[in-house]
N, C-alpha and C. Protein backbone atom coordinates (compact mmCIF):
# COMPACT_ATOMS: atom_id res chain seq x y z
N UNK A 1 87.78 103.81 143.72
CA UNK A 1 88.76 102.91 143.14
C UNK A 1 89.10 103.42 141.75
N UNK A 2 90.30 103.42 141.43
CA UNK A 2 90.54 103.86 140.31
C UNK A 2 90.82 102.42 139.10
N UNK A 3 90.91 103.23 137.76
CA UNK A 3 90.86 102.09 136.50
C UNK A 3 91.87 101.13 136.40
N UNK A 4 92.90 101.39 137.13
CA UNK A 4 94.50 101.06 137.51
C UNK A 4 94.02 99.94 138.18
N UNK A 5 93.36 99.88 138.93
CA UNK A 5 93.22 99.42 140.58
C UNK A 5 92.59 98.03 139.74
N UNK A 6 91.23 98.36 139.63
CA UNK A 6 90.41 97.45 138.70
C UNK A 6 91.06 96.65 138.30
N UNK A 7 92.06 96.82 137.03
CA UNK A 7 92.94 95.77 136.48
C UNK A 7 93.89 95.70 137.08
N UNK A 8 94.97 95.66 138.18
CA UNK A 8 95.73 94.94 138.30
C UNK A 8 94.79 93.99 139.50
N UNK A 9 93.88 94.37 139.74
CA UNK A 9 92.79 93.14 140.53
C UNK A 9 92.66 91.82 139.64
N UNK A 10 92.31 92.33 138.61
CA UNK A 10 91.09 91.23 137.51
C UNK A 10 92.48 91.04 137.07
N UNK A 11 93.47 91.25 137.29
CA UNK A 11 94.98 90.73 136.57
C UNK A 11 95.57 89.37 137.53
N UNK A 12 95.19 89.71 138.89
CA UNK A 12 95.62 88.66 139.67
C UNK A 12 94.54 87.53 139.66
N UNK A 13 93.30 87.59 139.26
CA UNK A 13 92.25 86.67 139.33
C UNK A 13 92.09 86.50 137.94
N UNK A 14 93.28 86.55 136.71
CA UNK A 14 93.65 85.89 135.58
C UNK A 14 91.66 86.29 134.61
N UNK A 15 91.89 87.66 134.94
CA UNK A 15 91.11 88.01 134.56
C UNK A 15 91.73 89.34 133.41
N UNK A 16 90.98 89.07 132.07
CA UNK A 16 91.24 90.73 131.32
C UNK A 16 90.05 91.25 130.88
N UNK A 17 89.65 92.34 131.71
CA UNK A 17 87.91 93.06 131.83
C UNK A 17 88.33 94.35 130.43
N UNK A 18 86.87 94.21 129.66
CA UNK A 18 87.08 95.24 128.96
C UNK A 18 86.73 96.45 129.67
N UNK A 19 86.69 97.35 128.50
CA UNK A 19 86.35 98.80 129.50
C UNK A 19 84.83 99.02 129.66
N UNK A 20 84.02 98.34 129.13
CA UNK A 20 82.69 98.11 129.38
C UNK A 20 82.57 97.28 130.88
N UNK A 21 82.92 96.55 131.04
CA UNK A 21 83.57 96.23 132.68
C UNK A 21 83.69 96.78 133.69
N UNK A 22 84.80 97.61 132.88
CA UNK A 22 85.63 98.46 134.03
C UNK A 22 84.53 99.39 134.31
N UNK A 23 83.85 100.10 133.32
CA UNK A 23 83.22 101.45 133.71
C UNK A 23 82.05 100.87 134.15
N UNK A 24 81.00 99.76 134.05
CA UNK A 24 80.05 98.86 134.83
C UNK A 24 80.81 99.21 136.31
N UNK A 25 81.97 98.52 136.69
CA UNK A 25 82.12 98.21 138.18
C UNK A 25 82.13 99.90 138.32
N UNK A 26 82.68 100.71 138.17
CA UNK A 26 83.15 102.22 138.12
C UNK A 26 81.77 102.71 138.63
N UNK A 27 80.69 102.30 138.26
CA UNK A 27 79.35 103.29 138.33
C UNK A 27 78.81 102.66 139.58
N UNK A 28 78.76 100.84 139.92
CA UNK A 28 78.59 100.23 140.73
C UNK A 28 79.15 100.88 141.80
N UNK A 29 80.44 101.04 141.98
CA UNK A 29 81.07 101.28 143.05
C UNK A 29 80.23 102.95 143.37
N UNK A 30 80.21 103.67 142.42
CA UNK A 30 79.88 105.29 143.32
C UNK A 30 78.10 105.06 143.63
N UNK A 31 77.11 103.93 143.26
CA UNK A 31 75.94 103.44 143.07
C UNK A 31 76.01 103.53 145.30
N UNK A 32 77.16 102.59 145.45
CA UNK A 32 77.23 102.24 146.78
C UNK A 32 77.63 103.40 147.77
N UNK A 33 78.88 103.90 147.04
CA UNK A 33 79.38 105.24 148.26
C UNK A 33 78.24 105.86 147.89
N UNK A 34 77.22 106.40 147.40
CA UNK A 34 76.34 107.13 147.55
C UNK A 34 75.35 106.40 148.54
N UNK A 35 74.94 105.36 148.22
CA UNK A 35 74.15 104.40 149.22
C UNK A 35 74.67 104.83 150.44
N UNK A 36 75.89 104.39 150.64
CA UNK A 36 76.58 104.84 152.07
C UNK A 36 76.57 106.36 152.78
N UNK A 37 76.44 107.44 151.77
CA UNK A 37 76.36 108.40 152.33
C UNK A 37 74.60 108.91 152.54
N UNK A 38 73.90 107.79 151.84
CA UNK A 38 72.49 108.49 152.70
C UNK A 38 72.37 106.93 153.97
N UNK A 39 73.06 106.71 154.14
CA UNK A 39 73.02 105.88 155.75
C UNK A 39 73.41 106.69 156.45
N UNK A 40 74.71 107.53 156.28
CA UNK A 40 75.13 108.31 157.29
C UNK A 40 74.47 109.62 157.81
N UNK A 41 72.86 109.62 156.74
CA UNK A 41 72.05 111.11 157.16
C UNK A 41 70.85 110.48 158.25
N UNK A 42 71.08 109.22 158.34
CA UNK A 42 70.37 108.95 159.51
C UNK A 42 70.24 109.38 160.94
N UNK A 43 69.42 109.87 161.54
CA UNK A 43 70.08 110.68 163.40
C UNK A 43 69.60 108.55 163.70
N UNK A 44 70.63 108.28 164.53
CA UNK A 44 70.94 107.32 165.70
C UNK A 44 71.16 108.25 167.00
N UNK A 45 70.90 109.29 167.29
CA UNK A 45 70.97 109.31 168.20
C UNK A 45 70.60 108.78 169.74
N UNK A 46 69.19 108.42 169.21
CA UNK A 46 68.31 108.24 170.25
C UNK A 46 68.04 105.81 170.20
N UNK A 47 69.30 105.19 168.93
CA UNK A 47 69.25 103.91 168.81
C UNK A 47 70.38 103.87 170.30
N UNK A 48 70.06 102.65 170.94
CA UNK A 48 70.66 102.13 171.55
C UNK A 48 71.69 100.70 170.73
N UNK A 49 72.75 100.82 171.42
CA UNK A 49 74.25 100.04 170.68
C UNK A 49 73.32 98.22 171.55
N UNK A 50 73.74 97.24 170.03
CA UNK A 50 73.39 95.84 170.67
C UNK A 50 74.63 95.41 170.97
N UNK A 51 74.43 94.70 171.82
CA UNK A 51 75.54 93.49 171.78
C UNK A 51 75.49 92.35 170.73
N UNK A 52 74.98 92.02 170.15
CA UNK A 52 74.25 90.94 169.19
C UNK A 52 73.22 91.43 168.03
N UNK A 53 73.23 90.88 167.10
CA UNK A 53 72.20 91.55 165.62
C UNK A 53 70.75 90.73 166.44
N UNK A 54 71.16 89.61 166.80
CA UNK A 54 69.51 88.84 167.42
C UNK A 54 69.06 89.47 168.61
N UNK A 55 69.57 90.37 169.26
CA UNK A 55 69.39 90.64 170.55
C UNK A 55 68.32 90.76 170.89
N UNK A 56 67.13 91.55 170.25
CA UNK A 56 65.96 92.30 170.00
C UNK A 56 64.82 90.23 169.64
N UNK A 57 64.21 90.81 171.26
CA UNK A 57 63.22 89.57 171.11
C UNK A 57 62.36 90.15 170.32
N UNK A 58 61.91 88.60 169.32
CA UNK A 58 60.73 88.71 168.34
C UNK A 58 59.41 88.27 169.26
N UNK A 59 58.23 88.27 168.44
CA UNK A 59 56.54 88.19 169.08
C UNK A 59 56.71 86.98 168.58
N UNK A 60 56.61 85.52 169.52
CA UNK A 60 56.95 84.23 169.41
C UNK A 60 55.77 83.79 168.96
N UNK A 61 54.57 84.75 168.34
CA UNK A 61 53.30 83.88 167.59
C UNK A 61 53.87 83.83 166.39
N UNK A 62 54.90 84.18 165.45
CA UNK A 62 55.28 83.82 164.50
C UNK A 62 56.30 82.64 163.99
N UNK A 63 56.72 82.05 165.35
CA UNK A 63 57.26 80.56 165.53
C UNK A 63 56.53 79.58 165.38
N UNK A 64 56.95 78.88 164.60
CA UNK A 64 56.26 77.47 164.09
C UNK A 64 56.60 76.74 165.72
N UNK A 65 55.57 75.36 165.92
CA UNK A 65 55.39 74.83 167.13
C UNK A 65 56.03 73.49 166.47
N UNK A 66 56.79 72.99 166.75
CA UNK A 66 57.88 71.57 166.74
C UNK A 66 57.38 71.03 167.60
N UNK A 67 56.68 69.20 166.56
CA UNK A 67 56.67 68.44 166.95
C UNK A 67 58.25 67.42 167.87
N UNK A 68 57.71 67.52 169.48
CA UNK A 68 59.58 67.57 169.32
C UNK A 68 58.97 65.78 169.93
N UNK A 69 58.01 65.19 170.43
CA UNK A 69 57.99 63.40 170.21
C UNK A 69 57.20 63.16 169.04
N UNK A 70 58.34 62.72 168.17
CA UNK A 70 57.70 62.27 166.94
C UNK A 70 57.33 60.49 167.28
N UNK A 71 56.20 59.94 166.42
CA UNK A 71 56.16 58.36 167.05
C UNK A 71 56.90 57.77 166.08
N UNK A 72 56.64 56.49 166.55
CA UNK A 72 58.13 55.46 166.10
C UNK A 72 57.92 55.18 164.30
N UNK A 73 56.64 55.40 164.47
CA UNK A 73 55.99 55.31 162.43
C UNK A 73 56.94 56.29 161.58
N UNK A 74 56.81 58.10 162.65
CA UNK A 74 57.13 58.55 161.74
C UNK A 74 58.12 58.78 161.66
N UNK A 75 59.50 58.31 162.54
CA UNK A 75 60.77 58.61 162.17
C UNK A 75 61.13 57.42 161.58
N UNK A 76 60.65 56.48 161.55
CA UNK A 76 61.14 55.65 160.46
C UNK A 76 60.73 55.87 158.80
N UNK A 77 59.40 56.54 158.65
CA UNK A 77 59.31 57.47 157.60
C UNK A 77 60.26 58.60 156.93
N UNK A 78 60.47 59.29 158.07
CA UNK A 78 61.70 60.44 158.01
C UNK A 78 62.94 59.86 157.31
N UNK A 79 63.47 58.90 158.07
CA UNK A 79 64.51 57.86 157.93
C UNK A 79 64.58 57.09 156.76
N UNK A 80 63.62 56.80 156.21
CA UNK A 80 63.30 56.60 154.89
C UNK A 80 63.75 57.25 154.03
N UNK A 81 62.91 58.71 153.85
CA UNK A 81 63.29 59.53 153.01
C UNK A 81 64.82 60.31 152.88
N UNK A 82 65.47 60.17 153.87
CA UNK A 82 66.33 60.32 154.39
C UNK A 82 67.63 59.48 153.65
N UNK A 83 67.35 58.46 153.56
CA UNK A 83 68.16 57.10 153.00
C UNK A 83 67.44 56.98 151.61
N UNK A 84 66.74 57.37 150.99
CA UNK A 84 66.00 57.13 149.91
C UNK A 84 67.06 58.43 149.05
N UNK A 85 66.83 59.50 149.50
CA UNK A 85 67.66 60.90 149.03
C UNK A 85 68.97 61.15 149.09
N UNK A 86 69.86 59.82 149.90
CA UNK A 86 70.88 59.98 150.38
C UNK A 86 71.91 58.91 149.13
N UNK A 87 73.30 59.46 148.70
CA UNK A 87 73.40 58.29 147.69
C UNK A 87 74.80 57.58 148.47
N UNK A 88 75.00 57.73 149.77
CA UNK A 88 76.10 57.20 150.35
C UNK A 88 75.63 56.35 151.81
N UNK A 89 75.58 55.34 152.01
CA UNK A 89 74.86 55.11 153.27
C UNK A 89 75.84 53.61 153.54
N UNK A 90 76.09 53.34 155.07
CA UNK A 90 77.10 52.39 155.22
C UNK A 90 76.27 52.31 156.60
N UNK A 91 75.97 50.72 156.63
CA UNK A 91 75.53 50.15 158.07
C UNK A 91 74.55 51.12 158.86
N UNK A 92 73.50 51.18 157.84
CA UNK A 92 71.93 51.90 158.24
C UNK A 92 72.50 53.36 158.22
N UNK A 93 73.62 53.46 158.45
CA UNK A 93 73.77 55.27 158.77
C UNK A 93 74.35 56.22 157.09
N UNK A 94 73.84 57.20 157.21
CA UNK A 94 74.41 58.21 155.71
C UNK A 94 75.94 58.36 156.17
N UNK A 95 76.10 58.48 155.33
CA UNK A 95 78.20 58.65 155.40
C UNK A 95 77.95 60.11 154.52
N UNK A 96 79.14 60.59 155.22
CA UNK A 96 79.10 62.19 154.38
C UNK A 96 80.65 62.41 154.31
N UNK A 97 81.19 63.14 153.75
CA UNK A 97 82.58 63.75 153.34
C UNK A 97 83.24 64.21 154.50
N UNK A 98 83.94 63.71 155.11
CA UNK A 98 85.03 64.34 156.40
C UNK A 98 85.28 66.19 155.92
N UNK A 99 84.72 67.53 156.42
CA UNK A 99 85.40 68.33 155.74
C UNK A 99 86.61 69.31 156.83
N UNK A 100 86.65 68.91 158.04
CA UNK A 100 87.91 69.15 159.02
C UNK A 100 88.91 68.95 158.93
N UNK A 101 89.64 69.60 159.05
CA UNK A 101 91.44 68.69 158.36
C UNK A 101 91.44 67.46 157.35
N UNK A 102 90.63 67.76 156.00
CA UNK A 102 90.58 66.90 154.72
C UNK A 102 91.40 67.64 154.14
């Protein structure tokens, strides 16, 4: 990226970067294309392509075990804290901000 580039960026985001700035992002940026060019000395030859980043099952002894019947004590405990932490609540239930077509 050139010094040009920089500021008419930080010009549209009503930004004016000094040149201590500019030459910060300047070193940042070749910090990364260098990063990038020791990724590309990697051999993949022998990686197989995922369909998915999760694809690859984990060793499920490192899963926490969920209580999934909680008794009636403790979700009214839960529920508690719940409404205790909550500062909007209408007819026992938390009310939260519509954020879909708001």
């Amino acid at each position: 990226m050139e010094k040009e580039k920089i500021i008419e960026l930080a010009k549209l985001l009503y930004f004016k970067p000094t040149e201590k700035v500019i030459n910060l992002l300047l070193d940042e940026e070749k910090k990364v294309l260098n990063g990038l060019k020791q990724i590309d000395k990697l051999d993949l030859s022998n990686a197989e392509p995922l369909d998915r980043v999760d694809e690859k099952l984990e060793d499920l002894k490192y899963l926490r075990k969920d209580d999934i019947l909680l008794s009636k004590e403790k979700m009214k405990e839960n529920q508690a804290i719940l409404f205790k932490n909550s500062t909007h609540t209408k007819d026992g239930k938390i009310v939260i901000k519509k954020v879909i077509n708001d």
